[in-house]
Protein backbone atom coordinates (compact mmCIF):
# COMPACT_ATOMS: atom_id res chain seq x y z
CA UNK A 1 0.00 0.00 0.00
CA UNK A 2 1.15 3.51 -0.47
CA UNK A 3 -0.22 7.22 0.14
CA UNK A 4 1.13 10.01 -3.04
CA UNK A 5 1.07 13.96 -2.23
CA UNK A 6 1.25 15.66 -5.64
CA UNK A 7 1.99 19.11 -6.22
CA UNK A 8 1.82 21.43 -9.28
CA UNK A 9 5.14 23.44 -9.79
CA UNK A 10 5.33 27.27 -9.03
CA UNK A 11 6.10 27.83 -12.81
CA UNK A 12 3.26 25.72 -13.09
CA UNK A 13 5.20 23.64 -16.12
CA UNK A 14 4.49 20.37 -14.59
CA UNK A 15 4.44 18.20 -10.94
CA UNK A 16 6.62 17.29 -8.18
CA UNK A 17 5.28 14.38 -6.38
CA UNK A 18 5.90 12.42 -3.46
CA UNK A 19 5.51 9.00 -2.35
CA UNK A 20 5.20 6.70 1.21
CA UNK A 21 4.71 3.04 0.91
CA UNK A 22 4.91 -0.31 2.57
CA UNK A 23 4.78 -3.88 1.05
CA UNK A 24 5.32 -7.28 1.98
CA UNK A 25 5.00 -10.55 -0.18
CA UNK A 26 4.40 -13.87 1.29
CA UNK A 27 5.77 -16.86 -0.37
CA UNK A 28 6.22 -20.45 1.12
CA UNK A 29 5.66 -19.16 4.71
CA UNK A 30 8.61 -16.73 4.10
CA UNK A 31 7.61 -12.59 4.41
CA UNK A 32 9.58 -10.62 2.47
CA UNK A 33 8.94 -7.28 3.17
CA UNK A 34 9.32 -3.53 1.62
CA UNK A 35 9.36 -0.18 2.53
CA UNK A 36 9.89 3.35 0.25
CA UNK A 37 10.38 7.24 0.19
CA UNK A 38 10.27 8.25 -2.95
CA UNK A 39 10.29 11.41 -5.08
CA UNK A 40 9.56 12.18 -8.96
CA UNK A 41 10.17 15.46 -10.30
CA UNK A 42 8.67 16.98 -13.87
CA UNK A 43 12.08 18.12 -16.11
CA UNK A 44 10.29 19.22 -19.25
CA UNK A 45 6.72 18.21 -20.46
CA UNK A 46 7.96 14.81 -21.96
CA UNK A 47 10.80 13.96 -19.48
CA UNK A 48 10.43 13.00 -15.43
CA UNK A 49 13.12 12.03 -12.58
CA UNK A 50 12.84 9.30 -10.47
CA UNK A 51 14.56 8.71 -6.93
CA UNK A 52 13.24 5.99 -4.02
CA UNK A 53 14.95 5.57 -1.06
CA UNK A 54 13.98 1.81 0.16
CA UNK A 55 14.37 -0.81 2.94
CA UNK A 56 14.49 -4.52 1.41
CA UNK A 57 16.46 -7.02 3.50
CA UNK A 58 16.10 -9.60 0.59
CA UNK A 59 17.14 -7.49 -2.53
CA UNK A 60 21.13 -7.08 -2.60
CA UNK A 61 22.25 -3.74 -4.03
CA UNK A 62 24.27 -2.72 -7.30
CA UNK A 63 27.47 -3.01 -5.71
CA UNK A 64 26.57 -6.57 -3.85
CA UNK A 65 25.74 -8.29 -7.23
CA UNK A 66 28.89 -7.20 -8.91
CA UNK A 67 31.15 -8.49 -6.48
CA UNK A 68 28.88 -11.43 -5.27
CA UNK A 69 28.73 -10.06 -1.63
CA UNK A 70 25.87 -11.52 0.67
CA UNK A 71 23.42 -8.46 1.73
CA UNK A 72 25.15 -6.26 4.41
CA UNK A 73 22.80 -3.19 4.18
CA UNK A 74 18.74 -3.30 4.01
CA UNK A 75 18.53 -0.01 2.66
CA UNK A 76 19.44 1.34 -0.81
CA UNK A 77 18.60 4.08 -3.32
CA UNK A 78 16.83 3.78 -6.23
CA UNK A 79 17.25 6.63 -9.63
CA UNK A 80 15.62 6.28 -12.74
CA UNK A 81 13.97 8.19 -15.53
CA UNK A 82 10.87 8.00 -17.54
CA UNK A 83 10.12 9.73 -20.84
CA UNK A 84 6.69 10.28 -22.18
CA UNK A 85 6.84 9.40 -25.96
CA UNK A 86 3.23 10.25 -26.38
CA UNK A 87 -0.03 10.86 -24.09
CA UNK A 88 -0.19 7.06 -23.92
CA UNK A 89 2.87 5.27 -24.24
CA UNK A 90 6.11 6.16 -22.13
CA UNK A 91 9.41 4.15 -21.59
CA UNK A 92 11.94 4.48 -18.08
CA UNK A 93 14.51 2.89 -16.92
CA UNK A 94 15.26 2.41 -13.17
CA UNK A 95 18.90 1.83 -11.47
CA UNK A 96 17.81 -1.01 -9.30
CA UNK A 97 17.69 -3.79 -10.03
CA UNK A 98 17.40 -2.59 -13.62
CA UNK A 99 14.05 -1.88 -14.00
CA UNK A 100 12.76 -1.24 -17.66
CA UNK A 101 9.39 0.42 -17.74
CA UNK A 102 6.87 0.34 -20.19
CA UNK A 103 3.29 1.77 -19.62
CA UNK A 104 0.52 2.12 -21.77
CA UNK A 105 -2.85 3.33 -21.42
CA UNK A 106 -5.85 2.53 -23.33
């Protein structure tokens, strides 16, 4: 679950918006859960910025995967981009864990 607060801009070109959220999945009597900060900020009319701040004991960071660490740190950061190709269809990109986004709405 999560709560938004969305705000239009002073030079009223587009929104800055932030986020609050909690999950947890259950799987095999195992909880893995999830928590997040995040922010997203309007750059132009076709182009947003992305950044989470998250706590995820199970999900091992950039840095761990490279060098095959165990997890050491719950919490990690999260930047990414998305880029509105039309009304409908935009693409992204997020840094963890590599996130390609596609969303389109009917």
């Amino acid at each position: 679950t999560g709560y938004t607060m969305s705000f239009l801009k002073g030079d009223k070109r587009g929104r800055i918006a932030y986020h609050i959220g909690a999950s947890a999945v259950i799987h095999k009597s195992e909880t893995y859960p999830r928590a997040w900060i995040a922010v997203e900020n309007d750059v132009t009319e076709k182009f947003k910025i992305l950044g989470q701040l998250y706590y995820d004991p199970f999900q091992p960071s950039y840095r761990e995967r490279i060098n095959n660490e165990k997890r050491k740190n719950p919490f990690d950061v999260d930047l990414g981009f998305v880029y509105a190709y039309s009304k409908n269809f935009r693409i992204g990109i997020h840094y963890q864990p590599y996130i390609i986004l596609f969303y389109y709405e009917f």
